[in-house]
PDB file of N, CA and C in Angstrom:
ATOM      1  N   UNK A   1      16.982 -27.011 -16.083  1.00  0.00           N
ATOM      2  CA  UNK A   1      17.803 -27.335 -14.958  1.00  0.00           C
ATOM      3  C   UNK A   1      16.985 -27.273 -13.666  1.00  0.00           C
ATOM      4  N   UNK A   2      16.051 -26.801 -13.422  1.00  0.00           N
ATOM      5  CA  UNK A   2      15.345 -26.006 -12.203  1.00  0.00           C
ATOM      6  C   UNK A   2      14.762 -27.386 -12.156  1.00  0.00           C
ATOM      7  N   UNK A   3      13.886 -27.670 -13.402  1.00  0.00           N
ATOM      8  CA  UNK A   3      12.626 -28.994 -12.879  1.00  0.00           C
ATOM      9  C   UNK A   3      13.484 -29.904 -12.674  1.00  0.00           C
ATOM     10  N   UNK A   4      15.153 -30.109 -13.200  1.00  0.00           N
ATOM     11  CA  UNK A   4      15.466 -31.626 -12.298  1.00  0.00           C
ATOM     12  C   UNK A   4      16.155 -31.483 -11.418  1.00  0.00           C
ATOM     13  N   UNK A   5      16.708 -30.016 -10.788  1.00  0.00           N
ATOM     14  CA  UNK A   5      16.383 -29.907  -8.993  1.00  0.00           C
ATOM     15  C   UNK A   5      15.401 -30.505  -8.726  1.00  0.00           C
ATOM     16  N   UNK A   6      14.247 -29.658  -9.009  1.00  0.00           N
ATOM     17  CA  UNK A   6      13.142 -30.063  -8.281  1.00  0.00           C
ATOM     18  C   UNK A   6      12.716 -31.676  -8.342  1.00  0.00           C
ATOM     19  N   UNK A   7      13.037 -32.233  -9.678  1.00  0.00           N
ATOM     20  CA  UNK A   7      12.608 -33.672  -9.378  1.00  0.00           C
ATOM     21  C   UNK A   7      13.351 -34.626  -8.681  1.00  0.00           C
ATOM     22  N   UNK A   8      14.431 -34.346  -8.216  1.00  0.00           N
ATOM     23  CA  UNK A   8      15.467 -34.628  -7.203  1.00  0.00           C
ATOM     24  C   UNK A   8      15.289 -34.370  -5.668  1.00  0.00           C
ATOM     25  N   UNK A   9      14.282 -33.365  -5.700  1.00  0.00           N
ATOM     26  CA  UNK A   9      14.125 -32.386  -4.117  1.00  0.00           C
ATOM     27  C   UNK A   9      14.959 -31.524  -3.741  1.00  0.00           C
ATOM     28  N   UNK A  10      16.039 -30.766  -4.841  1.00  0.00           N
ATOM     29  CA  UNK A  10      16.954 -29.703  -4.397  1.00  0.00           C
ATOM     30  C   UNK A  10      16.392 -28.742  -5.155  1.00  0.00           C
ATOM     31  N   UNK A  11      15.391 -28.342  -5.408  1.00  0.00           N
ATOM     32  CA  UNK A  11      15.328 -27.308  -6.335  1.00  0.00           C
ATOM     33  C   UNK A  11      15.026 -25.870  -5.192  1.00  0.00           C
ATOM     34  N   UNK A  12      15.022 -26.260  -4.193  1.00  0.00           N
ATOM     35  CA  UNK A  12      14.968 -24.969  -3.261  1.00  0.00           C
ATOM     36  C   UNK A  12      15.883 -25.537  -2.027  1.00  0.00           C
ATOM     37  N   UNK A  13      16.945 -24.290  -1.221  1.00  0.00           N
ATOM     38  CA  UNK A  13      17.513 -24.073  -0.478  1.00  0.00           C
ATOM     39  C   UNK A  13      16.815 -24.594   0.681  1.00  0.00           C
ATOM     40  N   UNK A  14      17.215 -25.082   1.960  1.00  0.00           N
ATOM     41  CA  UNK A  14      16.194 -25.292   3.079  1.00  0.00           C
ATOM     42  C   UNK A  14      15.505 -23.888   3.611  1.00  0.00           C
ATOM     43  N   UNK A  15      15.068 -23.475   4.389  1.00  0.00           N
ATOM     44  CA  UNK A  15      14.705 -22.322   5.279  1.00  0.00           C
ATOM     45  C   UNK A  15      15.440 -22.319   6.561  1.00  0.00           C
ATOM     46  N   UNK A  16      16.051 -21.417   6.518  1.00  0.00           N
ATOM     47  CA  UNK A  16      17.369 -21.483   8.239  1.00  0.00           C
ATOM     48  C   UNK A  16      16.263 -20.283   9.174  1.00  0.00           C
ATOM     49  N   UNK A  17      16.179 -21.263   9.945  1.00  0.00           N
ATOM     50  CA  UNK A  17      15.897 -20.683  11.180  1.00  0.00           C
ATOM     51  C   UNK A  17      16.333 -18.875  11.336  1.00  0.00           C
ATOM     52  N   UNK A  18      15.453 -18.043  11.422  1.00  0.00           N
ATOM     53  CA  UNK A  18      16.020 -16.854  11.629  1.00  0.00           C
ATOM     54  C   UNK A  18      16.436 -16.193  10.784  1.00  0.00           C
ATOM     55  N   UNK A  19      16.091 -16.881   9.217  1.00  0.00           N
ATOM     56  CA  UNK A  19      17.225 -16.573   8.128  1.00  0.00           C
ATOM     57  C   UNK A  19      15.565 -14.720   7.868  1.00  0.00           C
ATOM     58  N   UNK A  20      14.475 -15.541   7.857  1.00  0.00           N
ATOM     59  CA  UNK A  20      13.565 -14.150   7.572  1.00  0.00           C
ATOM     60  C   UNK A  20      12.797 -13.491   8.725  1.00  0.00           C
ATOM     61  N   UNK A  21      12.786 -12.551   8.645  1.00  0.00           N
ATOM     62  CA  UNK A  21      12.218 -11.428   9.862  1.00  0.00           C
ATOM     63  C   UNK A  21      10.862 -12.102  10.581  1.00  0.00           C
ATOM     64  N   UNK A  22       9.744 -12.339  11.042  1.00  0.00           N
ATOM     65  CA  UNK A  22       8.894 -12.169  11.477  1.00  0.00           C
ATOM     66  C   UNK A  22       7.763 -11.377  10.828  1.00  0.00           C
ATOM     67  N   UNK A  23       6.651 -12.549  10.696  1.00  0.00           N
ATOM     68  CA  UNK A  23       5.550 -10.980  10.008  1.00  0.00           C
ATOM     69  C   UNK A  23       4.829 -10.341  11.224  1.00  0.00           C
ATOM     70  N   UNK A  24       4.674  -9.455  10.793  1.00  0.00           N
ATOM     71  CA  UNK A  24       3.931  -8.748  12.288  1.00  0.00           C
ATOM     72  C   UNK A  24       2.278  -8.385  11.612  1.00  0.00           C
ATOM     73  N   UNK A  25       1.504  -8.423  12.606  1.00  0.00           N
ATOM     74  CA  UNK A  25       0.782  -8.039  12.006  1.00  0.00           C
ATOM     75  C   UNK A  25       0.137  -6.803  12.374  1.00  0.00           C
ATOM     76  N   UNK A  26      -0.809  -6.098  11.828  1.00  0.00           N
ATOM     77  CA  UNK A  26      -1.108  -4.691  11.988  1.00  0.00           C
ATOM     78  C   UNK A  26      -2.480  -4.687  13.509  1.00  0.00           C
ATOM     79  N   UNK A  27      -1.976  -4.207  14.521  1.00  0.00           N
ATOM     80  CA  UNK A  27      -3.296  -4.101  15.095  1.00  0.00           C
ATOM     81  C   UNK A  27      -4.571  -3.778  14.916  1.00  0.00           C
ATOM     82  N   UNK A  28      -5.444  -4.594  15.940  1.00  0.00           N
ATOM     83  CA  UNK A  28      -6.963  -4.489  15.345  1.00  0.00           C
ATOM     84  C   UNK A  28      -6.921  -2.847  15.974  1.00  0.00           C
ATOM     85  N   UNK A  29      -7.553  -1.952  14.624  1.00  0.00           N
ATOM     86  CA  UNK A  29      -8.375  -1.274  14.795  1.00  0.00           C
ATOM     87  C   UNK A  29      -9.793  -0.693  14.723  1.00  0.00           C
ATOM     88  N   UNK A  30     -10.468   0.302  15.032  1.00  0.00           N
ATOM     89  CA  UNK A  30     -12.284   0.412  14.452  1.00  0.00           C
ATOM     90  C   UNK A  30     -12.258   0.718  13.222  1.00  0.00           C
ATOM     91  N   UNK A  31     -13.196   0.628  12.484  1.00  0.00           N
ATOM     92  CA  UNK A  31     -13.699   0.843  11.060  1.00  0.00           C
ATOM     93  C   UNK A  31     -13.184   1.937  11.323  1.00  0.00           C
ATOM     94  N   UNK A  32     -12.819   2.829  10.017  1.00  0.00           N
ATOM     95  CA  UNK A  32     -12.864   4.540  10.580  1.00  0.00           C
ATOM     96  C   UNK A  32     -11.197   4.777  10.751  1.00  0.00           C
ATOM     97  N   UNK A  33      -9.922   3.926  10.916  1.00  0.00           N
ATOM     98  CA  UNK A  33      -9.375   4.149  10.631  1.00  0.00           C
ATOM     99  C   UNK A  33      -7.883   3.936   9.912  1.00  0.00           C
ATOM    100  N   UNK A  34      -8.217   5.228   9.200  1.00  0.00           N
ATOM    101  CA  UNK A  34      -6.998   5.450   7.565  1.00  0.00           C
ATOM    102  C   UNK A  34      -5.895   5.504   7.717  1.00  0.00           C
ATOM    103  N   UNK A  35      -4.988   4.796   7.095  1.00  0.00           N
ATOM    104  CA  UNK A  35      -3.352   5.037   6.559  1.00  0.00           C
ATOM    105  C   UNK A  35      -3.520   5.904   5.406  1.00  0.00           C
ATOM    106  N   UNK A  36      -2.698   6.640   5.960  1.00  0.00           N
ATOM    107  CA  UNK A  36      -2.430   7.919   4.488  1.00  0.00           C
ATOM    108  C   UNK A  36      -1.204   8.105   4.315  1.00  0.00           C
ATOM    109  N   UNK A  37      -1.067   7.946   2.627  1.00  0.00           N
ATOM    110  CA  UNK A  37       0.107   7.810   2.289  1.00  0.00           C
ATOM    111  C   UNK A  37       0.584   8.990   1.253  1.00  0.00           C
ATOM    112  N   UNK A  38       1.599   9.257   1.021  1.00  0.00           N
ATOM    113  CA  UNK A  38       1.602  10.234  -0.414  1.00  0.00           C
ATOM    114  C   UNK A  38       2.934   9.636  -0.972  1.00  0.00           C
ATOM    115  N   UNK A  39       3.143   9.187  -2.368  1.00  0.00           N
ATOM    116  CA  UNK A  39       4.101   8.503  -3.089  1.00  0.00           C
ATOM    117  C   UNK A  39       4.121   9.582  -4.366  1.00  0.00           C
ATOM    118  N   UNK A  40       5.534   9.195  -5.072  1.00  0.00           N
ATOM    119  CA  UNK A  40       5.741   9.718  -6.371  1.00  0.00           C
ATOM    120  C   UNK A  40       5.656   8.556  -7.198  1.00  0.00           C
ATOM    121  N   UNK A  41       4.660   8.953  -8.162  1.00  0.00           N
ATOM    122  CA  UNK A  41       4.965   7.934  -9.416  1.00  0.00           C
ATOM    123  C   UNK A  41       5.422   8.465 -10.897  1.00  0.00           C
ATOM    124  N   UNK A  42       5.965   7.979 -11.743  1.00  0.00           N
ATOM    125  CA  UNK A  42       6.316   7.897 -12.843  1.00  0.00           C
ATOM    126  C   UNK A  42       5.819   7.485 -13.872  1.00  0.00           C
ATOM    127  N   UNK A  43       5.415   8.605 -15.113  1.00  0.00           N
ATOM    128  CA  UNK A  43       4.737   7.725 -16.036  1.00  0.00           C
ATOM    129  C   UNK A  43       5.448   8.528 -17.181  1.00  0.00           C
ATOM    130  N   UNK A  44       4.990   8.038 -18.372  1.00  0.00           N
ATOM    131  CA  UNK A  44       5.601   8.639 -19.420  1.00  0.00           C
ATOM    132  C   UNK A  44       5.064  10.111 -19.680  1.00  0.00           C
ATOM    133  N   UNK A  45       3.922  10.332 -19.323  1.00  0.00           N
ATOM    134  CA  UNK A  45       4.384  12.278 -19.188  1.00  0.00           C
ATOM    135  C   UNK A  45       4.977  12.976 -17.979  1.00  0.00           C
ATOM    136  N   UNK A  46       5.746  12.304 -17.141  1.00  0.00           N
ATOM    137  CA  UNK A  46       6.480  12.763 -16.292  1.00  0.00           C
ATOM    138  C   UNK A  46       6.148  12.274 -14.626  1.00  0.00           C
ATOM    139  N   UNK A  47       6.008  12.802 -13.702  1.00  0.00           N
ATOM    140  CA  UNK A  47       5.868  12.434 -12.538  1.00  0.00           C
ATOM    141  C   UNK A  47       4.799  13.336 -11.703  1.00  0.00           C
ATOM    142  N   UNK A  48       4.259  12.138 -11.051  1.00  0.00           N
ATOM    143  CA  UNK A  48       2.815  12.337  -9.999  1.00  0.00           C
ATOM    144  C   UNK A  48       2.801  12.147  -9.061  1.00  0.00           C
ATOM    145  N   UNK A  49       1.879  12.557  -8.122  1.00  0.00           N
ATOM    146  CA  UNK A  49       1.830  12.383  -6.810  1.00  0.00           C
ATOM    147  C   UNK A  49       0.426  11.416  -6.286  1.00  0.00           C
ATOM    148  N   UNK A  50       0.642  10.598  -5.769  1.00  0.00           N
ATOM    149  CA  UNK A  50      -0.166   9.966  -5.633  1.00  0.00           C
ATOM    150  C   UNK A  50      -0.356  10.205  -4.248  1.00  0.00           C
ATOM    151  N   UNK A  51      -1.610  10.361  -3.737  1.00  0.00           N
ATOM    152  CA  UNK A  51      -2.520  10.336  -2.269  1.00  0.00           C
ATOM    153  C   UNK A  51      -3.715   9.255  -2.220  1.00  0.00           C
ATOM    154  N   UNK A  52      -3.406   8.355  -1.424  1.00  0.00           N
ATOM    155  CA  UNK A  52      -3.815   7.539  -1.196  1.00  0.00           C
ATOM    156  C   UNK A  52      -4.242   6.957   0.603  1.00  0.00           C
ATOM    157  N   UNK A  53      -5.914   6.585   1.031  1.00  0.00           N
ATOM    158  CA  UNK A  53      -6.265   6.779   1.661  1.00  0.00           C
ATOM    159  C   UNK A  53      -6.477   5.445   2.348  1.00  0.00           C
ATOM    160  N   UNK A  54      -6.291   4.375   3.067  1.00  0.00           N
ATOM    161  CA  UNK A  54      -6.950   2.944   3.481  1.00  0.00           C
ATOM    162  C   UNK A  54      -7.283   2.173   4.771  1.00  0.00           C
ATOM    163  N   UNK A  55      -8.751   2.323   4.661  1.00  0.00           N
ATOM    164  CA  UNK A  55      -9.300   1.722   5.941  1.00  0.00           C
ATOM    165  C   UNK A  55      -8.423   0.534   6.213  1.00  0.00           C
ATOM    166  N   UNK A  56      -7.730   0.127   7.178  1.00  0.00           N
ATOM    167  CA  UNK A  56      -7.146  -0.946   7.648  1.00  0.00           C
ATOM    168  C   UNK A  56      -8.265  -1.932   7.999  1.00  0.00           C
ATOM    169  N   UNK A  57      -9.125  -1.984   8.291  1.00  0.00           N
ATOM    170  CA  UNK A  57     -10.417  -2.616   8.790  1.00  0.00           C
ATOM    171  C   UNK A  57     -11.491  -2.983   7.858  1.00  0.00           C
ATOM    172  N   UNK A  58     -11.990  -2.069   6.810  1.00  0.00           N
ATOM    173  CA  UNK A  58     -12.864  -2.517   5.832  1.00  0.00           C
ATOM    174  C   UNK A  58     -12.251  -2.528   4.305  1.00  0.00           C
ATOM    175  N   UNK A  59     -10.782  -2.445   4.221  1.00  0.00           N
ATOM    176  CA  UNK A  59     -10.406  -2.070   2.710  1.00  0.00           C
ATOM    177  C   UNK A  59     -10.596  -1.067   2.091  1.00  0.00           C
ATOM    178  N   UNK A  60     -11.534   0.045   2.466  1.00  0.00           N
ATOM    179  CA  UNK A  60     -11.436   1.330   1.553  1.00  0.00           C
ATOM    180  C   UNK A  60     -10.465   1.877   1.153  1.00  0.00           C
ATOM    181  N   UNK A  61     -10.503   2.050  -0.322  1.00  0.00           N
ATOM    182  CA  UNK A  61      -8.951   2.759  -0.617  1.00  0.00           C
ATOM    183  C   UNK A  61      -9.653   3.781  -1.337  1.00  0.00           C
ATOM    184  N   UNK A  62      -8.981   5.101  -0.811  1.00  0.00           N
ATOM    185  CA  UNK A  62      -9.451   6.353  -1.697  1.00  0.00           C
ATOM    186  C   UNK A  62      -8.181   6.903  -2.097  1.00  0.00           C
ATOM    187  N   UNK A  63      -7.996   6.931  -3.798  1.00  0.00           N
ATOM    188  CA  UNK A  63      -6.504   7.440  -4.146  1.00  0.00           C
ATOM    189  C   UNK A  63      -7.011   8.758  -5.346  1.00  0.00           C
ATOM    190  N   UNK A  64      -6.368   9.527  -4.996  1.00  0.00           N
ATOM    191  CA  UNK A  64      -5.888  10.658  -6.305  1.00  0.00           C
ATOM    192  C   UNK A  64      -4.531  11.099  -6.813  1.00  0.00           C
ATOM    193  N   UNK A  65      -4.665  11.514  -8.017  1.00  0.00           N
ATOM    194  CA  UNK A  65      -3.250  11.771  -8.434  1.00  0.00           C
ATOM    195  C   UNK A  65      -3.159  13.400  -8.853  1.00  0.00           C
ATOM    196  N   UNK A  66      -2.237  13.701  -8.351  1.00  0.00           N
ATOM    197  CA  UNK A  66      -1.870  15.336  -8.650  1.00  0.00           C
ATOM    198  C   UNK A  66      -0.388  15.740  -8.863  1.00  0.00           C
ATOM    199  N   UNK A  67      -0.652  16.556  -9.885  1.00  0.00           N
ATOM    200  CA  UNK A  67       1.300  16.812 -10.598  1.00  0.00           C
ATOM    201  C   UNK A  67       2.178  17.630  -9.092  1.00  0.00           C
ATOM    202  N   UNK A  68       1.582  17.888  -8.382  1.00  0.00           N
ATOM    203  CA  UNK A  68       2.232  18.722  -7.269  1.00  0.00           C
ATOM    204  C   UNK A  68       1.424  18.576  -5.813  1.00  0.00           C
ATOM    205  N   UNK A  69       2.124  18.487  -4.976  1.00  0.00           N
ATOM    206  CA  UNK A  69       1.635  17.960  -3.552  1.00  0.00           C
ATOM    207  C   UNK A  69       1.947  19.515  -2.526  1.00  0.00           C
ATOM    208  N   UNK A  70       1.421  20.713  -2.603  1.00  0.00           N
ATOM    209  CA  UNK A  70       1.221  21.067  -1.895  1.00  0.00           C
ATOM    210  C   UNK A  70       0.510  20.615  -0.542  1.00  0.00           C
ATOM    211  N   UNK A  71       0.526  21.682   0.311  1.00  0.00           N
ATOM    212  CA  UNK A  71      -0.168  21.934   1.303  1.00  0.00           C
ATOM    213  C   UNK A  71      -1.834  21.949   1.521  1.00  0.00           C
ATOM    214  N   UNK A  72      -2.178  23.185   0.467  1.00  0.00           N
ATOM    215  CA  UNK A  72      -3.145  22.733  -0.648  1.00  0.00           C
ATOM    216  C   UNK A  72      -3.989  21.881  -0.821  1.00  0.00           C
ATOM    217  N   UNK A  73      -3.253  20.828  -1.698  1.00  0.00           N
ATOM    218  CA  UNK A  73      -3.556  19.902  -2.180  1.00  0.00           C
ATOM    219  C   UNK A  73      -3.675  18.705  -0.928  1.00  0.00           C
ATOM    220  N   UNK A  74      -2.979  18.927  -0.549  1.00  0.00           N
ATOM    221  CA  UNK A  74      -3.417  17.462   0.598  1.00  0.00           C
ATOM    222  C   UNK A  74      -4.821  18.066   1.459  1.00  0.00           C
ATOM    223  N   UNK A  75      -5.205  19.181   1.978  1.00  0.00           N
ATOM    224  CA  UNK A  75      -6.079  19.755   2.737  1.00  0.00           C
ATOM    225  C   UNK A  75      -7.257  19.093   1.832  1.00  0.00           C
ATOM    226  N   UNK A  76      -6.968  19.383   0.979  1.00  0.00           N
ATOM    227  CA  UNK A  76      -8.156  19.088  -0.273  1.00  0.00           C
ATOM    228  C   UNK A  76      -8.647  17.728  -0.414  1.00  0.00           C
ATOM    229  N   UNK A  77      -7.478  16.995  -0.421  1.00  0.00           N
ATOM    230  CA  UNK A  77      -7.810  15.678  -0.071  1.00  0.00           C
ATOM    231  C   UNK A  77      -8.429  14.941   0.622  1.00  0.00           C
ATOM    232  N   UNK A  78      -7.563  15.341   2.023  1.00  0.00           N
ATOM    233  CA  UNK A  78      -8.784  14.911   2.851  1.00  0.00           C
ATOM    234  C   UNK A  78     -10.146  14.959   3.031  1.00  0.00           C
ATOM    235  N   UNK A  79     -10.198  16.532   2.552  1.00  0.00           N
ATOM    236  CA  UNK A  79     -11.457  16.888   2.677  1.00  0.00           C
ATOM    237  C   UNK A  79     -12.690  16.265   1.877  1.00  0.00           C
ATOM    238  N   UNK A  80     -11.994  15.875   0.296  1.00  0.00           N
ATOM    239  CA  UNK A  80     -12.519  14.944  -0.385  1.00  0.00           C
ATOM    240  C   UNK A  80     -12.955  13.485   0.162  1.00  0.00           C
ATOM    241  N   UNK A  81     -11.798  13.090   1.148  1.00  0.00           N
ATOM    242  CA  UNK A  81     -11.751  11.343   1.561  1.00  0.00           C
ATOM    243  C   UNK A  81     -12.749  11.627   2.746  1.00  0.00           C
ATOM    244  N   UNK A  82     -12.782  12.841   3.397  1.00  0.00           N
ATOM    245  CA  UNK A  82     -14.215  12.575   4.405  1.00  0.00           C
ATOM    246  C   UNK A  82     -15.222  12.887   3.943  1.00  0.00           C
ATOM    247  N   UNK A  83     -15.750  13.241   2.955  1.00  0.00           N
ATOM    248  CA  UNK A  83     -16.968  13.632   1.966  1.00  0.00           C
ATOM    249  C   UNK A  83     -17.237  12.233   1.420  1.00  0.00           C
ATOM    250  N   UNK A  84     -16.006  11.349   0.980  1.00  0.00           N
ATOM    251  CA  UNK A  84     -16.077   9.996   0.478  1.00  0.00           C
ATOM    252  C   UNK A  84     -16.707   9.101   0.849  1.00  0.00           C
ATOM    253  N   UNK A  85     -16.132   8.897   2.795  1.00  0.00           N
ATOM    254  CA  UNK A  85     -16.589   8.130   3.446  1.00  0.00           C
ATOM    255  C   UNK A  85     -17.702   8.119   3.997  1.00  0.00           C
ATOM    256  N   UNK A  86     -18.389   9.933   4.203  1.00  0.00           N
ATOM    257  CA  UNK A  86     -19.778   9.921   4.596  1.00  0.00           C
ATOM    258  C   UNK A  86     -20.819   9.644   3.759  1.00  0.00           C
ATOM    259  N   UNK A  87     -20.458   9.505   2.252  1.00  0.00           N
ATOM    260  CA  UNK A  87     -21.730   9.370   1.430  1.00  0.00           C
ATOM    261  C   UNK A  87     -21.815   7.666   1.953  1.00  0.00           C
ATOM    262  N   UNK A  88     -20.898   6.883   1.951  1.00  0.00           N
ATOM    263  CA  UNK A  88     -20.874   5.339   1.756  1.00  0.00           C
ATOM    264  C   UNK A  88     -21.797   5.068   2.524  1.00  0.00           C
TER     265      UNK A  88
END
């Protein structure tokens, strides 16, 4: 049914004005700096924490996963992701 929309020219809705948000985009910043994020993920032995590190400017992504997100644990992190970035 879809390809004989499409071979007709209805197989997609028009685009209405206003109908989608605006992309914005992220300001330029210097090399050097990170979005840091911390997410829960799900896997079949249960649930993780993901820390995850990303130069907006050169793509570096530095991620680890840990069953528990202390205080701790994030200190640690970082401390890891600036040890990361100075060897590069």
């Amino acid at each position: 049914m879809h390809r004989c929309l499409q071979r007709h020219g209805i197989g997609r809705l028009r685009d209405v004005e206003g109908d989608r948000p605006a992309k914005k985009k992220f300001k330029a910043h210097p090399i050097g700096f990170f979005h840091i994020d911390i997410a829960e993920v799900r896997t079949e032995q249960g649930k993780l924490h993901m820390f995850v590190a990303i130069d907006r400017t050169s793509k570096f992504a530095f991620v680890e996963l840990h069953e528990k997100a202390p205080t701790a644990i994030s200190k640690e992190f970082l401390l890891r992701l600036i040890a990361a970035v100075t060897a590069c």
